[in-house]
Protein backbone atom coordinates (compact mmCIF):
# COMPACT_ATOMS: atom_id res chain seq x y z
CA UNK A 1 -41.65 -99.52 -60.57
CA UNK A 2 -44.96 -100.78 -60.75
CA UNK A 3 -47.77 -99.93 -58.04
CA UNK A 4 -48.92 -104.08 -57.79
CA UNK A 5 -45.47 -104.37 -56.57
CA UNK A 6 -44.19 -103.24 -52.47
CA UNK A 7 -40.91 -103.61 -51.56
CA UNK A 8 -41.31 -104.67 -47.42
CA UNK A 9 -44.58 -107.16 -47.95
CA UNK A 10 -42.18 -109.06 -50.42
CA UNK A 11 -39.12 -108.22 -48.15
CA UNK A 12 -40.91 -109.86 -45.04
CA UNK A 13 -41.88 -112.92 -47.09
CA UNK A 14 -38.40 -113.57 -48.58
CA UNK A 15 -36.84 -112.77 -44.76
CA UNK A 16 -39.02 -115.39 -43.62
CA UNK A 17 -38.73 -117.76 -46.11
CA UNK A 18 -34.72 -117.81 -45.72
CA UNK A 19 -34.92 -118.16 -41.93
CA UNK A 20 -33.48 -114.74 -41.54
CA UNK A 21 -33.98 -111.63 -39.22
CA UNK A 22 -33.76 -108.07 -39.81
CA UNK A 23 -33.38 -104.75 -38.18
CA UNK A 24 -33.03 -101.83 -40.79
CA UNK A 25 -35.50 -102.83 -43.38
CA UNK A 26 -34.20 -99.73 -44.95
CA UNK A 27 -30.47 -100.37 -45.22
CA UNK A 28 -31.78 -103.81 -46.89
CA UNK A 29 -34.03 -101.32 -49.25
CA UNK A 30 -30.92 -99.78 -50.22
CA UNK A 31 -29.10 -103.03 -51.52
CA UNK A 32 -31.99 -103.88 -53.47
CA UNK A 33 -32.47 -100.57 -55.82
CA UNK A 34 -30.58 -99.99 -58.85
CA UNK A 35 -29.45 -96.60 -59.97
CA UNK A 36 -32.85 -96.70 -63.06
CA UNK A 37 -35.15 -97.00 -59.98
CA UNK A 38 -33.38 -94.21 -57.82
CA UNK A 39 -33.47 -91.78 -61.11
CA UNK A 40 -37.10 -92.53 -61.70
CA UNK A 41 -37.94 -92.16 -58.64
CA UNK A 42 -39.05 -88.48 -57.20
CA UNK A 43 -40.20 -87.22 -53.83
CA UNK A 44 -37.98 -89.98 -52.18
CA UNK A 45 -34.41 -90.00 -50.51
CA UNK A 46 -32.89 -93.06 -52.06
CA UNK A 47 -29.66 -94.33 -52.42
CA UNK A 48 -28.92 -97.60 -54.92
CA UNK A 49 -26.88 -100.24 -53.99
CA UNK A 50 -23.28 -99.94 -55.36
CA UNK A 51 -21.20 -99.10 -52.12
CA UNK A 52 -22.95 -101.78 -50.34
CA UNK A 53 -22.07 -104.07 -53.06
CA UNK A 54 -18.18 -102.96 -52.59
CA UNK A 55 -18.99 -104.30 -49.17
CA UNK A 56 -20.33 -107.41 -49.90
CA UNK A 57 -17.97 -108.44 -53.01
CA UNK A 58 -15.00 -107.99 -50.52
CA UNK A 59 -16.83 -109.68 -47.78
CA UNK A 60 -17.76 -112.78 -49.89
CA UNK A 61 -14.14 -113.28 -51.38
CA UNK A 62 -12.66 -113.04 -47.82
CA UNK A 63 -15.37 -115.74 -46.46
CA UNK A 64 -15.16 -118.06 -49.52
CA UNK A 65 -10.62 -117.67 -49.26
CA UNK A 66 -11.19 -118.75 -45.23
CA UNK A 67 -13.69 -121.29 -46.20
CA UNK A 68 -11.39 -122.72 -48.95
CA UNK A 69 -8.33 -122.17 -46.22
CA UNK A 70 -9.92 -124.29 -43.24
CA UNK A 71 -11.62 -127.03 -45.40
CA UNK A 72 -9.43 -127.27 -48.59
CA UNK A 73 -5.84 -128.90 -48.71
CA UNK A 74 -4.55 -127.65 -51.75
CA UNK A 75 -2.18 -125.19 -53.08
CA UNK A 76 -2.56 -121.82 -53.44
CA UNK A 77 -3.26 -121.33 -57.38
CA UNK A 78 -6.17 -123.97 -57.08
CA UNK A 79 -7.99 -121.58 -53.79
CA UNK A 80 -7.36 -118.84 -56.44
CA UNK A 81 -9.13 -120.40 -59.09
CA UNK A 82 -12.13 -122.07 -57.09
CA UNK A 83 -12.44 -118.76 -55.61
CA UNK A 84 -13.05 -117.02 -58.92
CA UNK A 85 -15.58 -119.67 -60.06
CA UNK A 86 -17.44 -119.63 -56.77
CA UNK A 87 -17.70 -115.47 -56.52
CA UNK A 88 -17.75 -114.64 -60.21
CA UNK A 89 -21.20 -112.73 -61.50
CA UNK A 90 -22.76 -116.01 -63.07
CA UNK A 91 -22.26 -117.72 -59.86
CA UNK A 92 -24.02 -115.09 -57.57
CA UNK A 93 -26.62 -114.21 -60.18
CA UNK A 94 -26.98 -118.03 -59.27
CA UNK A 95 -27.28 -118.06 -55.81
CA UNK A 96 -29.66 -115.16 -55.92
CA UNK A 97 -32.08 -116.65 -58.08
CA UNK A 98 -32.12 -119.69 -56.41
CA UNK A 99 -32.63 -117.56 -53.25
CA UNK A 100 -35.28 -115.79 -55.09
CA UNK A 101 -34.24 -112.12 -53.59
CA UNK A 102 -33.75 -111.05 -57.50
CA UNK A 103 -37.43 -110.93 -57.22
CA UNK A 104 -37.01 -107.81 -54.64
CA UNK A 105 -34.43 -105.60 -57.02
CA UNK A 106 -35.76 -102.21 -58.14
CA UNK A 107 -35.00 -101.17 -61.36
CA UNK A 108 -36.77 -98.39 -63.60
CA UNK A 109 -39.14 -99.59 -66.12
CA UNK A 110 -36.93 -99.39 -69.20
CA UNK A 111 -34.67 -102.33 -67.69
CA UNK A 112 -37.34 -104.06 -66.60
CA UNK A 113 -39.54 -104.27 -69.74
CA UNK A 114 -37.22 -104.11 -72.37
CA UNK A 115 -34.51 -107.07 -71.47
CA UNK A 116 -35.51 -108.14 -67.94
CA UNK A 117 -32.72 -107.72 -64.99
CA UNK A 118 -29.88 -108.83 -66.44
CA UNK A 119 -27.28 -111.13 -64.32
CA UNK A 120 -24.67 -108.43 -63.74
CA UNK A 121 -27.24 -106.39 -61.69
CA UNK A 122 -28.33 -110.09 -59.96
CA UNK A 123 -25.11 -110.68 -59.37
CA UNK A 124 -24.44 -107.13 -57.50
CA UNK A 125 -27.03 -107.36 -55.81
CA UNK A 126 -26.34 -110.52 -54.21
CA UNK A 127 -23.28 -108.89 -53.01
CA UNK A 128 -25.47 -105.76 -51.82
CA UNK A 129 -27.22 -108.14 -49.86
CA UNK A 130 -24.49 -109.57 -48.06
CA UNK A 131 -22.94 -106.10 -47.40
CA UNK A 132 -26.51 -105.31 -46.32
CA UNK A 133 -26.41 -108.24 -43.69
CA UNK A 134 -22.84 -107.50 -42.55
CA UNK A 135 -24.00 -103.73 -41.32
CA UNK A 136 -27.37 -105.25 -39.68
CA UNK A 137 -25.93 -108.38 -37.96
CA UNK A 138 -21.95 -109.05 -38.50
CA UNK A 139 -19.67 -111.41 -39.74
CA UNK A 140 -20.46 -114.53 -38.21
CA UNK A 141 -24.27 -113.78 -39.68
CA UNK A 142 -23.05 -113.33 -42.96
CA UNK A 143 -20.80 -116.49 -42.46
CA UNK A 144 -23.46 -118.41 -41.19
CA UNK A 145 -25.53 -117.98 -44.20
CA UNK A 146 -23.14 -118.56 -46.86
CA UNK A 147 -22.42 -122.03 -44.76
CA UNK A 148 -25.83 -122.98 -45.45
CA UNK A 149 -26.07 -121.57 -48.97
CA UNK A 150 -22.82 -121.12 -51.02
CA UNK A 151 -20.48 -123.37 -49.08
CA UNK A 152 -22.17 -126.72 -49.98
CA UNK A 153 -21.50 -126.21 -53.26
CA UNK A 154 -17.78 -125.89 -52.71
CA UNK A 155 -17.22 -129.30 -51.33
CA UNK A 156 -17.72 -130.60 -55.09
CA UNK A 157 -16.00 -128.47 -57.16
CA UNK A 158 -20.04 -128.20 -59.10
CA UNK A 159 -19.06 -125.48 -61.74
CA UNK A 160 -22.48 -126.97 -63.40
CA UNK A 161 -24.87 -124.61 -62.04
CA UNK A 162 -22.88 -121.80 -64.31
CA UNK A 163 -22.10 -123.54 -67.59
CA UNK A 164 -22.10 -120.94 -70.08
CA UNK A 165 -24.52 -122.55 -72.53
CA UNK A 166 -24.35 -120.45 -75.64
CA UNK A 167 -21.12 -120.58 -76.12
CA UNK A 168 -21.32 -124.41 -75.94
CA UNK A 169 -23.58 -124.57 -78.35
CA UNK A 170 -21.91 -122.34 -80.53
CA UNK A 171 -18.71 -123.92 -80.53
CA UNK A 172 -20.70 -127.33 -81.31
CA UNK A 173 -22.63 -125.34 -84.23
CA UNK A 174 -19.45 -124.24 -85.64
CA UNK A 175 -17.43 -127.60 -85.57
CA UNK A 176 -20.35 -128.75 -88.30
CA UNK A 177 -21.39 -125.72 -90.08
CA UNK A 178 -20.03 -121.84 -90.99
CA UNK A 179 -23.31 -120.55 -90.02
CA UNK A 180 -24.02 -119.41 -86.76
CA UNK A 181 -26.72 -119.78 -84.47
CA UNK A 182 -29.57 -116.59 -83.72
CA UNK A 183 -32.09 -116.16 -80.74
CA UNK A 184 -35.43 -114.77 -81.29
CA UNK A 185 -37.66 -113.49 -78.65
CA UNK A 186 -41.01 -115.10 -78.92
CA UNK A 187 -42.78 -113.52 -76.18
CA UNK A 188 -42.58 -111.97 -73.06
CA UNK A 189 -45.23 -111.61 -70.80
CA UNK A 190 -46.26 -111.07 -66.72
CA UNK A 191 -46.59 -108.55 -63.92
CA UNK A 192 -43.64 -105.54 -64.09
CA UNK A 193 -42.03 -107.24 -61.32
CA UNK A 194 -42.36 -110.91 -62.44
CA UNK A 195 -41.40 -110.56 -66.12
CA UNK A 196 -41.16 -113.85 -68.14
CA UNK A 197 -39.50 -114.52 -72.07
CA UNK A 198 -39.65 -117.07 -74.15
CA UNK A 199 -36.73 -117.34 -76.60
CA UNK A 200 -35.81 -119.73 -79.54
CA UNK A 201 -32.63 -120.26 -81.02
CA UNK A 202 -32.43 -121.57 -84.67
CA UNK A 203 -29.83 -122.25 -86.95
CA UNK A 204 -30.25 -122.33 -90.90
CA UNK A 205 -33.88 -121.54 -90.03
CA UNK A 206 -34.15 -124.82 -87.81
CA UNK A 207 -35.83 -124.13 -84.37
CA UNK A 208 -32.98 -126.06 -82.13
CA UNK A 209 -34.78 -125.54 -79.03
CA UNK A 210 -36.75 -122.90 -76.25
CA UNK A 211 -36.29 -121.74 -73.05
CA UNK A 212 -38.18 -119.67 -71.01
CA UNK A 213 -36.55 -117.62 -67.85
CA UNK A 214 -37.20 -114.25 -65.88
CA UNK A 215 -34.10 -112.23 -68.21
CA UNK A 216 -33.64 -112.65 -72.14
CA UNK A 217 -30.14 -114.19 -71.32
CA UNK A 218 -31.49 -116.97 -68.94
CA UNK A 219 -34.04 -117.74 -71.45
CA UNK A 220 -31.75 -118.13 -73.96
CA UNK A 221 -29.23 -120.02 -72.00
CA UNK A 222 -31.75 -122.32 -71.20
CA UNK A 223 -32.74 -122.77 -74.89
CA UNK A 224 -29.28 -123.23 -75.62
CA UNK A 225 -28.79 -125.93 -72.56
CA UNK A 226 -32.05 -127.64 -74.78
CA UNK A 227 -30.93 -127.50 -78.00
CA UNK A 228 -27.17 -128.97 -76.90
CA UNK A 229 -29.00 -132.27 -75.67
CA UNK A 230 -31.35 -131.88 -78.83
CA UNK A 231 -28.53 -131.85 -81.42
CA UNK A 232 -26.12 -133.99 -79.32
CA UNK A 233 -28.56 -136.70 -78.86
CA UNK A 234 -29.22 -136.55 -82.62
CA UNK A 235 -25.58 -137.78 -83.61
């Protein structure tokens, strides 16, 4: 991990940000460092953050089921299936960022500089975090703080926040042409714990649109979400 970057100044500011208290700083330390940052790491007991995200995955899907329970009328199958949308990895890499406590994960510098923190480790972590909170407050914390975050999306049924927009596009691509669409990396650029990439994706050469996001995937999701209402528009 980079020196410009401290774990409990940014910790603190998140905390406060969110409204939310802390006693083990630590334990929260834990759900925030991925295996690359342990192993890169000497001199320094740490642990990374899978067993707390075993926690938090089977705390989430037991809060979003008695959320779904209490406030849904409908039949079993559909809780199944809103539950899956609402706790799959796209959906808490979603949260997270929009949370901004993927900003606090701790990865080694290979994952970090090469592709950017991908949404699986987002989404785990998210799910760390919630484990995290369970062991430092309790149940009714965690449930709290889902109600204000997670829940409100629920009462919608809005799947749009986790459209999967490259495969869109790709099925739209293929309905006109063989060929395939590619995404290039233009640039990437910014602090070790801030990293930014530009993408492009192009078809038969043609620049269809750019997006620029904190992992290669979200950049190129969002240049795929541009170059949908590009090529749609165009018809």
């Amino acid at each position: 991990m980079s020196e410009e970057f401290s774990f409990a100044p940014e910790f603190k500011k998140v905390m406060k940000k969110l409204g939310l208290t802390y006693n083990s700083m630590r334990l929260y330390e834990q759900a925030f460092t991925h295996q690359t940052y342990v192993n890169e790491t000497k001199g320094k007991k740490l642990e990374n953050y899978q067993r707390l995200e075993f926690l938090g995955d089977s705390i989430l899907g037991f809060l979003v089921a008695e959320y779904l329970y209490d406030n849904r009328n409908i039949p079993e199958g559909t809780m199944t299936k809103i539950r899956a949308k609402f706790v799959c990895e796209q959906a808490n890499a979603t949260y997270a960022k929009e949370l901004e406590i993927d900003k606090l994960i701790l990865v080694g510098h290979g994952v970090r500089y090469n592709d950017g923190i991908s949404d699986a480790i987002i989404g785990d972590v998210f799910e760390s975090f919630l484990g995290a909170m369970y062991l430092d407050h309790d149940m009714e914390y965690v449930r709290d703080f889902l109600v204000k975050h997670v829940f409100p999306k629920m009462k919608t049924d809005d799947y749009g926040f986790f459209i999967d927009y490259k495969s869109k596009l790709q099925e739209y691509i293929q309905a006109e042409s063989r060929n395939s669409v590619n995404y290039e990396l233009l640039s990437s650029s910014g602090p070790a714990h801030d990293r930014t990439f530009e993408v492009a994706v192009y078809h038969d050469g043609i620049m269809l649109g750019k997006g620029i996001g904190k992992t290669k995937k979200e950049a190129e999701q969002i240049a795929a979400k541009n170059a949908l209402g590009i090529v749609a528009g165009n018809k």
